[in-house]
Protein backbone atom coordinates (compact mmCIF):
# COMPACT_ATOMS: atom_id res chain seq x y z
CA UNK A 1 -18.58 10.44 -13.20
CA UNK A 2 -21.32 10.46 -15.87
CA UNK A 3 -19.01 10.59 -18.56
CA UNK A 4 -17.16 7.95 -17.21
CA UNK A 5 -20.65 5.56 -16.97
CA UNK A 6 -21.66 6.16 -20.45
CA UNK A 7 -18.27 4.24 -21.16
CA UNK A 8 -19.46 1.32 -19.13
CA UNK A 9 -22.85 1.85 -21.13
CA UNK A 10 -21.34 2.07 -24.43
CA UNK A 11 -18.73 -1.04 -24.00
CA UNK A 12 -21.77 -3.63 -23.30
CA UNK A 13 -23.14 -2.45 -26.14
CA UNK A 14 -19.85 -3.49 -28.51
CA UNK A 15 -17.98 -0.01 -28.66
CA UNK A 16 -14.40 -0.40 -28.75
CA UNK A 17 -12.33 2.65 -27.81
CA UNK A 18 -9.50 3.46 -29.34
CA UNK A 19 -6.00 3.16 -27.90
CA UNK A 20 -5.63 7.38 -27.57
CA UNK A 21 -9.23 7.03 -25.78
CA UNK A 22 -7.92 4.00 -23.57
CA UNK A 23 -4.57 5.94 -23.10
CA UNK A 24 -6.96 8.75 -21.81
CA UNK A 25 -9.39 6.29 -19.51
CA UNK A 26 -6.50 4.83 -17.73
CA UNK A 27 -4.63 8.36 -17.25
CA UNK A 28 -7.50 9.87 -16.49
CA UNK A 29 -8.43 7.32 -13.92
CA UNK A 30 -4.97 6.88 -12.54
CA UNK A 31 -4.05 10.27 -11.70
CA UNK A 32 -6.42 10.35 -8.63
CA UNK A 33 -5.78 6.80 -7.50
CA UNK A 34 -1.67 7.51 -7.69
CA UNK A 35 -2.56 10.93 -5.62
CA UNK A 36 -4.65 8.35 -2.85
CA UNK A 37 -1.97 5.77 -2.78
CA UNK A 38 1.32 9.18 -2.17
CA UNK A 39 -0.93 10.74 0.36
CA UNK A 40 -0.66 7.14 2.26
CA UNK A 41 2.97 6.72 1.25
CA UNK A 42 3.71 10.25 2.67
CA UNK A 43 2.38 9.62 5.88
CA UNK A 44 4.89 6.65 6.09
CA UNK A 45 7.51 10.22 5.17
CA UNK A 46 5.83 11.93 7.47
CA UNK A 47 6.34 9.62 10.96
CA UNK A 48 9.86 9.13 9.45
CA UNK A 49 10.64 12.51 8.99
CA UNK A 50 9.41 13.59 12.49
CA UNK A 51 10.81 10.59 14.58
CA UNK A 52 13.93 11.33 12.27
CA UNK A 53 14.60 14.14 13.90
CA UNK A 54 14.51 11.97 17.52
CA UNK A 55 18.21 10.91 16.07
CA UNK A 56 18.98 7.07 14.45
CA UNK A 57 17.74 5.40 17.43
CA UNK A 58 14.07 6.33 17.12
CA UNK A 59 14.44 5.94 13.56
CA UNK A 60 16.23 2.29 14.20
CA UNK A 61 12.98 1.83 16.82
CA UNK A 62 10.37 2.28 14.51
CA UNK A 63 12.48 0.02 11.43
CA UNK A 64 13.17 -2.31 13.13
CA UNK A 65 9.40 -3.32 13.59
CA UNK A 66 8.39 -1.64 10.27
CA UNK A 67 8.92 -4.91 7.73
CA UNK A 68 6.32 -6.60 10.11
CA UNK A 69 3.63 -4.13 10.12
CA UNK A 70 3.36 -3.79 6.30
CA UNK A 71 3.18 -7.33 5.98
CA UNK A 72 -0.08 -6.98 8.16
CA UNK A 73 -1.04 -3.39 6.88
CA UNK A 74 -0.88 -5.75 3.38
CA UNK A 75 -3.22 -8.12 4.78
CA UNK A 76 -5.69 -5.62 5.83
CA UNK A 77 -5.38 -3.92 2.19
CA UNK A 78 -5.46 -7.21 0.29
CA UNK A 79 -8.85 -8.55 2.17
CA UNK A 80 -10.93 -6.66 0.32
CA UNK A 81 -9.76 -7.44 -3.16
CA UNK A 82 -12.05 -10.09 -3.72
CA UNK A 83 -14.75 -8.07 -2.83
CA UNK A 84 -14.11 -4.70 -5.13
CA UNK A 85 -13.27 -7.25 -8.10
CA UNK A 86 -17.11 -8.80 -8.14
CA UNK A 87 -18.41 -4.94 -7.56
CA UNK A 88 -16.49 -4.12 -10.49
CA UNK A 89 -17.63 -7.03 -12.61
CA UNK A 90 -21.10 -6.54 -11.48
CA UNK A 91 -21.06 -3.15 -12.59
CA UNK A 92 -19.59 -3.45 -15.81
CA UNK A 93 -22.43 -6.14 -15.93
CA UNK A 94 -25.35 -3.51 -15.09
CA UNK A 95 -25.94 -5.26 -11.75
CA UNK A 96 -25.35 -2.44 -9.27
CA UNK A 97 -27.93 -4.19 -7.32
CA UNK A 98 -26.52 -6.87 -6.65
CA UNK A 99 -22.84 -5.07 -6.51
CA UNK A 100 -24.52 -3.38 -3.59
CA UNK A 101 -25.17 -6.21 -1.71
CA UNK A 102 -21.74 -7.88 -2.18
CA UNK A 103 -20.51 -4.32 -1.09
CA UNK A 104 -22.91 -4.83 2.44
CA UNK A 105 -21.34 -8.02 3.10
CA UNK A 106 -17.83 -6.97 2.62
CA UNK A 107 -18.56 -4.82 4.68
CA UNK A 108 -19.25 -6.96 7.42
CA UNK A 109 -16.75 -9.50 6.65
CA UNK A 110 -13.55 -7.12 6.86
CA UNK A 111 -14.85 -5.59 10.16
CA UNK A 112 -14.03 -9.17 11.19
CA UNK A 113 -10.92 -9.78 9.96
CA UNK A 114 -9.56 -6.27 10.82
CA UNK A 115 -10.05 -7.65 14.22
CA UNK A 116 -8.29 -10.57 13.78
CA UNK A 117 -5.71 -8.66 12.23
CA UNK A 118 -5.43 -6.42 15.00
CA UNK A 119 -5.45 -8.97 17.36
CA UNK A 120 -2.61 -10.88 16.18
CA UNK A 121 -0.31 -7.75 16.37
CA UNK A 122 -1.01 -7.10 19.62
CA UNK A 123 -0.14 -10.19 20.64
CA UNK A 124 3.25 -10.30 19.30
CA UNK A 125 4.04 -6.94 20.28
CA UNK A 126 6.00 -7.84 23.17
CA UNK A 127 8.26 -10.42 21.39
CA UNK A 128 8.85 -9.33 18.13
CA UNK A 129 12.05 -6.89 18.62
CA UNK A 130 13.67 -9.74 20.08
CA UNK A 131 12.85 -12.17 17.12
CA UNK A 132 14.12 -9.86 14.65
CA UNK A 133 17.35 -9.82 16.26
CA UNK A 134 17.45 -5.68 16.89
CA UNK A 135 19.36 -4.09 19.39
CA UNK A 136 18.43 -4.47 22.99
CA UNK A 137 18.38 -0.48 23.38
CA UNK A 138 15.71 -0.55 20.79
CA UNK A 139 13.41 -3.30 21.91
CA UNK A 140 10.96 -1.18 24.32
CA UNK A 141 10.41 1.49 21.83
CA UNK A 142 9.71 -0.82 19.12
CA UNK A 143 7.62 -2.93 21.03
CA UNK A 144 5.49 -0.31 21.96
CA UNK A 145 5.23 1.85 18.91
CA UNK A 146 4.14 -1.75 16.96
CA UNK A 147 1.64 -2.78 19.77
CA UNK A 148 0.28 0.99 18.83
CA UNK A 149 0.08 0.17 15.35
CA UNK A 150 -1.41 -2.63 15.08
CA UNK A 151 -4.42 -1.19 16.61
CA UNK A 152 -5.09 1.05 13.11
CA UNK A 153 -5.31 -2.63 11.09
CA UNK A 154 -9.10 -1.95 11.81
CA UNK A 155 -9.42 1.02 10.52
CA UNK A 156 -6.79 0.39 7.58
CA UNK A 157 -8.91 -2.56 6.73
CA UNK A 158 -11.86 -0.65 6.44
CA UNK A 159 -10.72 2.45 4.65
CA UNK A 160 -8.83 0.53 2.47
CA UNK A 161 -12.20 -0.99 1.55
CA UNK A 162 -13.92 2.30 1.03
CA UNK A 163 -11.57 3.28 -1.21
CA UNK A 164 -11.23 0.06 -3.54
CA UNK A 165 -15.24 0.39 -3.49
CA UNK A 166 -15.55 3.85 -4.82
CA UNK A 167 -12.57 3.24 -6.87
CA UNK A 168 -14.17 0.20 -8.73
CA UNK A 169 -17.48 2.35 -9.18
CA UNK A 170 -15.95 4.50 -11.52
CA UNK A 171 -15.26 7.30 -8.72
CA UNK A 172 -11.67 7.88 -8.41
CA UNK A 173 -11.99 11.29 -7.11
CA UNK A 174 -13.42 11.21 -3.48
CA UNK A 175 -10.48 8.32 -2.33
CA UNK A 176 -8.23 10.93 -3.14
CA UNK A 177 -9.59 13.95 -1.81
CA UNK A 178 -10.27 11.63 1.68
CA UNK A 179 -6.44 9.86 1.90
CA UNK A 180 -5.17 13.68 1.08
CA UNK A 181 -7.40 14.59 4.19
CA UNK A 182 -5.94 11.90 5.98
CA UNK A 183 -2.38 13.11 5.29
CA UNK A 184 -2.87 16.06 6.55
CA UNK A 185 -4.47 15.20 9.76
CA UNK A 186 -1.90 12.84 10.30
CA UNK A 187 0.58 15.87 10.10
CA UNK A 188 -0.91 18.09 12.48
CA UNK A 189 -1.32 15.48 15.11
CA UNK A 190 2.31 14.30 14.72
CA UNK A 191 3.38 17.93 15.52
CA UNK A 192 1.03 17.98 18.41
CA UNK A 193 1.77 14.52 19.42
CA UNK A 194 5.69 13.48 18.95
CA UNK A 195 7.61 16.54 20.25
CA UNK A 196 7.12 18.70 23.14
CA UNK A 197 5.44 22.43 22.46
CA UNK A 198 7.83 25.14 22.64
CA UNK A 199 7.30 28.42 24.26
CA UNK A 200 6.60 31.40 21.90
CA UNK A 201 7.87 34.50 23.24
CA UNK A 202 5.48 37.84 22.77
CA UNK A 203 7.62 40.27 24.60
CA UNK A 204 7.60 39.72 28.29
CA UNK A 205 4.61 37.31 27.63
CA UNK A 206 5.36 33.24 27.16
CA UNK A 207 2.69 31.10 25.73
CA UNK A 208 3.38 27.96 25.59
CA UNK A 209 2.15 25.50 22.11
CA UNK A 210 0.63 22.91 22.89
CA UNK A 211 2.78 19.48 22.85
CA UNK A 212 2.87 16.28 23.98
CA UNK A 213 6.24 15.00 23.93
CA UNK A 214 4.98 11.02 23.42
CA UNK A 215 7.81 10.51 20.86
CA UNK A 216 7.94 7.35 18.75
CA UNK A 217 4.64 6.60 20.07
CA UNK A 218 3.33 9.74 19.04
CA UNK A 219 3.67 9.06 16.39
CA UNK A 220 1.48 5.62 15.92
CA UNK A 221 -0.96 7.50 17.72
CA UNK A 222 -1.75 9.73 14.88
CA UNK A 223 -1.78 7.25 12.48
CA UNK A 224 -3.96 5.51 13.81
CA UNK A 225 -6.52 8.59 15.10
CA UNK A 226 -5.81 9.86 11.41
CA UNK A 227 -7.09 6.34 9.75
CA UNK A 228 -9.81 5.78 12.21
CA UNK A 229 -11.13 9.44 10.99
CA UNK A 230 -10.65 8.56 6.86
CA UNK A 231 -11.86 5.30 7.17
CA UNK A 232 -15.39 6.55 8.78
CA UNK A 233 -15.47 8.82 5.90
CA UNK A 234 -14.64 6.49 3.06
CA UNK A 235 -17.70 4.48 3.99
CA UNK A 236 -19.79 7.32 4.86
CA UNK A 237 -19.20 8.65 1.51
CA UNK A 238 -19.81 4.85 -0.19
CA UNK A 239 -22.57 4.14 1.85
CA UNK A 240 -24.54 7.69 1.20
CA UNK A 241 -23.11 9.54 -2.00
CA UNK A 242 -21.72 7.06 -4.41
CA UNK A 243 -24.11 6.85 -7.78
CA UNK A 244 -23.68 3.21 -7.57
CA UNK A 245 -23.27 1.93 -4.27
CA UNK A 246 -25.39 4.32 -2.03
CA UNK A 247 -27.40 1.99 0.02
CA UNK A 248 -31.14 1.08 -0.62
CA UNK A 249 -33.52 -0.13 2.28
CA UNK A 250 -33.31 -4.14 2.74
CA UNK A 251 -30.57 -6.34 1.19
CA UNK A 252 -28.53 -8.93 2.51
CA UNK A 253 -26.19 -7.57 5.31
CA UNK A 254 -25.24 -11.18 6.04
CA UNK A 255 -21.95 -12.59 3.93
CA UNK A 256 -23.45 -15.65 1.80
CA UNK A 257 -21.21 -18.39 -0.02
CA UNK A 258 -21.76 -17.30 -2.88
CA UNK A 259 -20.03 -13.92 -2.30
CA UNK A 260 -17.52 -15.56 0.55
CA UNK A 261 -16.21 -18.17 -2.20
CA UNK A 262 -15.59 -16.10 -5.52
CA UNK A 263 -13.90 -13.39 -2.80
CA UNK A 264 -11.16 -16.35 -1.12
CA UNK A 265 -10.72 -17.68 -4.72
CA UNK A 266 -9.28 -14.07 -5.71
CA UNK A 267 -7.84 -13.03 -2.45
CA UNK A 268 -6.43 -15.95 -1.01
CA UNK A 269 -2.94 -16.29 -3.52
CA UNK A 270 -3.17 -12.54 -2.92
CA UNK A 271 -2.84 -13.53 0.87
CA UNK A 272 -0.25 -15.82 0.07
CA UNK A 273 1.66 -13.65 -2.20
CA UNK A 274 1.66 -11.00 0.28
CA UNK A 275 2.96 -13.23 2.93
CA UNK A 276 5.23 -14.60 0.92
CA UNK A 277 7.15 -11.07 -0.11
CA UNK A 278 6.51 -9.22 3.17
CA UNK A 279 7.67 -12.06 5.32
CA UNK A 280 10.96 -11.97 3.06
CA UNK A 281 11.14 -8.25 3.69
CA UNK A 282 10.92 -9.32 7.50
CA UNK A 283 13.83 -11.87 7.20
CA UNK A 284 15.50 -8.98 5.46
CA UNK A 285 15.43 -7.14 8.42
CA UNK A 286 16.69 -9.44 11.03
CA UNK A 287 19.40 -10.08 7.97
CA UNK A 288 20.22 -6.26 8.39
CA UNK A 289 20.00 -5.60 12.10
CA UNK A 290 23.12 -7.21 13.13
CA UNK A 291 24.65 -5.13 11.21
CA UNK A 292 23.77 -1.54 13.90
CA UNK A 293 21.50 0.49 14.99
CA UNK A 294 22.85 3.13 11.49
CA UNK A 295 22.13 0.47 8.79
CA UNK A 296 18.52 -0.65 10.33
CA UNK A 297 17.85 3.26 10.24
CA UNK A 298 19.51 3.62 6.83
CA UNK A 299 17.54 0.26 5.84
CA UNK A 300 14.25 1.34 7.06
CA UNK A 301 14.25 5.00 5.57
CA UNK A 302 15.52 3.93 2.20
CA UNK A 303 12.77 1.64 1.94
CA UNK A 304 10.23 4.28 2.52
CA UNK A 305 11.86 6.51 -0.12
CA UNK A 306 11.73 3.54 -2.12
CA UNK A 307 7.76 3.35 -1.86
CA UNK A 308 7.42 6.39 -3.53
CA UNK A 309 8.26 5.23 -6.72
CA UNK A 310 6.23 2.11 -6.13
CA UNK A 311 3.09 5.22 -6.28
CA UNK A 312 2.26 6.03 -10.03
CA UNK A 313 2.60 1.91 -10.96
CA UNK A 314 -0.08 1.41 -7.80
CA UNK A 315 -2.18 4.29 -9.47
CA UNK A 316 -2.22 2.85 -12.60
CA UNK A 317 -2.80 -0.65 -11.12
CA UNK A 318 -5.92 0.62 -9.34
CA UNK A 319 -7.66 2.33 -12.77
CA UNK A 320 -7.05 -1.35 -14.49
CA UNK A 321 -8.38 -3.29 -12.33
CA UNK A 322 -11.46 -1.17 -12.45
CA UNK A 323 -11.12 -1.39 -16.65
CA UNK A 324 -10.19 -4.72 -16.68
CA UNK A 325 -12.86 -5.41 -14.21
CA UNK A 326 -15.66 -3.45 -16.21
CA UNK A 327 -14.08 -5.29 -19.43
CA UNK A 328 -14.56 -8.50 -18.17
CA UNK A 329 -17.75 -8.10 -16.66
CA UNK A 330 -18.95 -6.74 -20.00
CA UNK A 331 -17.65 -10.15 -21.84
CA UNK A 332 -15.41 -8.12 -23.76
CA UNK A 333 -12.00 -9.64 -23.89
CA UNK A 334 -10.97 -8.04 -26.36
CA UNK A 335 -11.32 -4.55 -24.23
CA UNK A 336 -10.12 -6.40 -21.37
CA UNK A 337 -6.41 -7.73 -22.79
CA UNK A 338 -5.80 -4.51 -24.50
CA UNK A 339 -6.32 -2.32 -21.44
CA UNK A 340 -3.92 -4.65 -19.24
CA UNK A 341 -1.14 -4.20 -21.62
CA UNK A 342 -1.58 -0.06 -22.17
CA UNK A 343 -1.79 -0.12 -18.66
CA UNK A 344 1.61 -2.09 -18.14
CA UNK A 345 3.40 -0.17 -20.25
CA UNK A 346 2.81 3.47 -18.90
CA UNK A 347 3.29 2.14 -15.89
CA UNK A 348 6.37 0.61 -16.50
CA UNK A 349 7.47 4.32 -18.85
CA UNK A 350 6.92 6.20 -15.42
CA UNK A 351 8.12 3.90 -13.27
CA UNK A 352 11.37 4.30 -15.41
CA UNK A 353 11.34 8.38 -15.01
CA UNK A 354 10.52 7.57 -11.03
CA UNK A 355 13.88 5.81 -10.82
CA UNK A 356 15.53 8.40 -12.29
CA UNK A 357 14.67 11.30 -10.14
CA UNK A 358 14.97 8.75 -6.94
CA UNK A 359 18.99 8.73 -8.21
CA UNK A 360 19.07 12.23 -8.27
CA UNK A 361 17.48 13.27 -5.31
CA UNK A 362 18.44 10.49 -3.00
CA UNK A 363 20.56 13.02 -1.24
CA UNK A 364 18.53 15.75 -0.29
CA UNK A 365 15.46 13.33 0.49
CA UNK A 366 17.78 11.68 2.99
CA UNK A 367 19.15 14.40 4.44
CA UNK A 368 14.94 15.32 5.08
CA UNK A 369 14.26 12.83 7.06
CA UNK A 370 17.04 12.51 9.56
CA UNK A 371 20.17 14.53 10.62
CA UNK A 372 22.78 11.87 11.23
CA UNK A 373 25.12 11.85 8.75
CA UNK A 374 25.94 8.46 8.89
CA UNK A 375 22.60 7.38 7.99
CA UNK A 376 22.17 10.13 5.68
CA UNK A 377 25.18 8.82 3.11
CA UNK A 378 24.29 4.70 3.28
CA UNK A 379 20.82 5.42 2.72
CA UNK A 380 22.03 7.15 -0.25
CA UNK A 381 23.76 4.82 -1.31
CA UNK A 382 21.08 2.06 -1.14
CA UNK A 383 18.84 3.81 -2.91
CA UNK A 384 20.76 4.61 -5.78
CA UNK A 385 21.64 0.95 -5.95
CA UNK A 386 17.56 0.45 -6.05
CA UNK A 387 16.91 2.79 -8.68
CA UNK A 388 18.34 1.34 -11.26
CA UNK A 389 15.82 -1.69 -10.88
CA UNK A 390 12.50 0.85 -11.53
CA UNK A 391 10.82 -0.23 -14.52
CA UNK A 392 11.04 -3.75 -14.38
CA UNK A 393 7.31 -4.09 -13.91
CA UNK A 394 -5.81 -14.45 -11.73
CA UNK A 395 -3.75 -14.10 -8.60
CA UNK A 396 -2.55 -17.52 -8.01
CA UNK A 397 0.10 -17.78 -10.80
CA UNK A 398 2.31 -14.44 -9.64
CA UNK A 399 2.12 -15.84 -6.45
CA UNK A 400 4.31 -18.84 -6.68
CA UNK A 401 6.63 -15.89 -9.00
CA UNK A 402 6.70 -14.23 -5.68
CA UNK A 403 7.36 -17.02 -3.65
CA UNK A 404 10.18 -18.44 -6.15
CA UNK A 405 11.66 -14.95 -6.77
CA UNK A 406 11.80 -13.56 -3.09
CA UNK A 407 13.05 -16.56 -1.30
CA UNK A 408 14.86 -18.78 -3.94
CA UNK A 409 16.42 -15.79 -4.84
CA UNK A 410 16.64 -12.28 -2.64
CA UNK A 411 16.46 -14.13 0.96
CA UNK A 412 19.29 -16.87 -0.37
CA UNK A 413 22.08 -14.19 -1.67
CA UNK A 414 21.29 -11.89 1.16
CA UNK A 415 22.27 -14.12 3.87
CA UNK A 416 25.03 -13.87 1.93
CA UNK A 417 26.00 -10.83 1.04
CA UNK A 418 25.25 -9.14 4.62
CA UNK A 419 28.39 -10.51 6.14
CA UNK A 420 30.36 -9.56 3.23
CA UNK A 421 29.23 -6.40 2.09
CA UNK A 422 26.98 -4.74 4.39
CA UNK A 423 24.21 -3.00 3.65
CA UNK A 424 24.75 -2.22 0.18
CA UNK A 425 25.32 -5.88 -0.42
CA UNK A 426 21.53 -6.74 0.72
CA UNK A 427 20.20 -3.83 -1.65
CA UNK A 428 22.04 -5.41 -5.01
CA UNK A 429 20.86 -8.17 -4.09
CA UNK A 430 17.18 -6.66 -3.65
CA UNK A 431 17.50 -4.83 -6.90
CA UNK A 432 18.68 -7.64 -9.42
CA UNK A 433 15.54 -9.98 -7.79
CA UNK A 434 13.14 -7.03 -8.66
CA UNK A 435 14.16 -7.12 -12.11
CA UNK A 436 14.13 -10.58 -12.33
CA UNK A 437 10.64 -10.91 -11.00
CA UNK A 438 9.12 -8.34 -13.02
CA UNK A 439 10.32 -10.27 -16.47
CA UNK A 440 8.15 -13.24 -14.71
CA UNK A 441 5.11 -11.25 -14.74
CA UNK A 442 5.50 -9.60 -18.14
CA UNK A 443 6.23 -12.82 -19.56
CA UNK A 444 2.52 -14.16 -17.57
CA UNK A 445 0.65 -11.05 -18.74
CA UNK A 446 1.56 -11.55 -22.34
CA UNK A 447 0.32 -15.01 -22.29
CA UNK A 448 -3.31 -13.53 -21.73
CA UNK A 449 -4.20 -17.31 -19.66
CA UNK A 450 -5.41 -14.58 -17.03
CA UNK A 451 -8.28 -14.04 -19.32
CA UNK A 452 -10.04 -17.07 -18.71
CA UNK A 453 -10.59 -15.91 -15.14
CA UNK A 454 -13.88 -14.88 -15.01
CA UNK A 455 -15.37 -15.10 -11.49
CA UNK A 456 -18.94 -17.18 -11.78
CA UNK A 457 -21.65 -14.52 -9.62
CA UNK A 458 -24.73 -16.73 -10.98
């Protein structure tokens, strides 16, 4: 941590690291934000690996409904943006005060909206198996392991928080150590919660272990017990321990424009482009389940294989905003532009190696986290299809990418393709839009307009 602060130090005073030393910073940086990001990715492998073994139609319960709650689990995650990107600039500034008081307010403001959030899902709990077009057999389950879910938005929305705070301070390390924790948790009570305890047999004594036997809703249980307990911490730990952000008596608890406004100009496109790509994802979905109860299962595992590789660009992402951020803040441009494109292209170099093990052990993965067969070999095939788009890697301008890209494009040929080709016809599809949209945000980043973004914290 002090090391890392005499960089902040040492860039407002007109150092200019070399590219080895930025090569080093993001790595460095990234390594523990990519760990924070799998450990919440393999919780997603975690409920599908243990419902999985429920058969396709738990899995085909829980996908069905899945598209839906990342779009809102994206909301939650994507409220606090504007909030860590001022902390960050107002570090890289020297103004931890004042980062301290936008970090109160944010505080208050995403308790809010996690409750709207939360809210919302429960309300269309009921109804949204049937909108998506799934299976009648599935609706019930589905119904309730989403109205389950969307209780944890509050806690998501607040850890998710915590962790872009401490991130943006410079301290990478705790996140990590806390979403790891969270994995883990989320483990045990799955095992507890999802299956019914056997009986262990110690001669002519039986004990039985303890189990509950809740199933599919077992599992959204401990989710959302395991986020409630990481997201306590996350702000615990920000609130109390972090060199920048620990909390002084007084300041100004109550959000003010003047944070409010620079935080909706940043996260509102994100809003928007998060809408925009998870409600395709949702229309993907109804697009699939026609199709059976094996290809929504096939669908909805392959696409949480498919996160995983989605891990070590999100790592990266999170140690350049918090350069960028810093650079910026600092009024060093120059620091700013040249740690965006490093950052792009390792990230785009391991995305690349990501794809390639993802073809390789698409088989064995599958055959992890469910026994059916039939499942087993057409989410293989799907994800093969998608690996050979890894690699193709201001707010408001890849927003209306997004929304040209996702609908104009994956949305249009997958209506389709469905019909014709199944499954594997939606994932082409899927794969040659990816690519697509990733030139359109190279192309944007090399431009450097971005630049001019400054937020105004006067």
């Amino acid at each position: 941590m002090s090391s890392y602060a005499f960089d902040i130090d040492a860039l407002r005073e007109g150092e200019t690291p070399s590219r080895g030393r930025m090569a080093l910073i993001v790595l460095a940086l990234s390594a523990p934000a990519i760990l924070a990001e799998l450990s919440t990715t393999l919780m997603q492998y975690i409920d599908a690996a243990m419902v999985g073994s429920l058969g396709a139609h738990a899995t085909a319960s829980i996908g069905l409904v899945e598209s839906t709650l990342w779009m809102l689990n994206g909301l939650a995650m994507c409220a606090g943006a504007g909030f860590t990107v001022q902390v960050a600039q107002l570090i890289g500034a020297g103004r931890d005060m004042e980062a301290r008081n936008v970090f109160r307010q944010a505080m208050v403001t995403i308790g809010v909206l996690g409750l709207v959030f939360a809210a919302t899902g429960i309300a269309i709990s009921g109804s949204l198996p049937v909108w998506l077009r799934g299976d009648p057999s599935l609706h019930e389950d589905a119904s309730r392991y989403f109205l389950i879910c969307s209780f944890s938005l509050i806690p998501i929305s607040i850890a998710r928080l915590g962790t872009g705070m401490l991130q943006c301070s410079g301290d990478m390390r705790t996140p990590s150590l806390l979403n790891v924790l969270s994995c883990a948790l989320n483990v045990c009570l799955n095992a507890v919660l999802i299956h019914e305890g056997p009986v262990l047999a110690i001669g002519a004594l039986e004990l039985p272990v303890p189990g509950m036997g809740l199933g599919i809703a077992g599992a959204a249980y401990g989710t959302l017990i395991a986020q409630a307990v990481t997201a306590a911490l996350l702000i615990w730990f920000s609130c109390t321990r972090s060199e920048r952000l620990a909390l002084r008596p007084g300041g100004i608890w109550m959000p003010q424009r003047s944070t409010l406004v620079p935080a909706w100009r940043i996260t509102w496109p994100l809003f928007i482009e998060r809408i925009v790509t998870q409600s395709a994802y949702v229309v993907i979905t109804a697009i699939v389940a026609p199709l059976g109860v094996v290809a929504v299962a096939a669908n909805s595992l392959a696409i949480t294989v498919e996160a995983v590789c989605y891990m070590p660009g999100f790592g990266i992402g999170a140690a350049a905003t918090t350069l960028v951020g810093q650079a910026v803040g600092a009024e060093r441009k120059d620091v700013a532009r040249s740690f965006s494109r490093l950052s792009t292209l390792l990230g785009m170099g391991v995305m690349a190696i990501m794809g390639v093990l993802m073809y390789v052990a698409a088989p064995p993965i599958m055959a992890m986290l469910t026994p059916d067969i039939a499942v087993q070999e057409l989410g293989v095939t799907v994800l093969r299809i998608e690996a050979f788009a890894r690699g193709a890697g201001d707010t408001l301008v890849p927003s209306i990418f997004s929304l040209v890209s996702m609908w104009g494009v994956r949305i249009t040929l997958a209506t389709i393709a469905a019909p014709r080709w199944g499954l594997v016809g939606v994932w082409v599809v899927m794969a040659g839009e990816l690519c697509f949209r990733g030139v359109l945000f190279l192309v944007r980043l090399l431009r450097d307009r971005w630049l001019d973004h400054r937020l105004s914290m006067e």
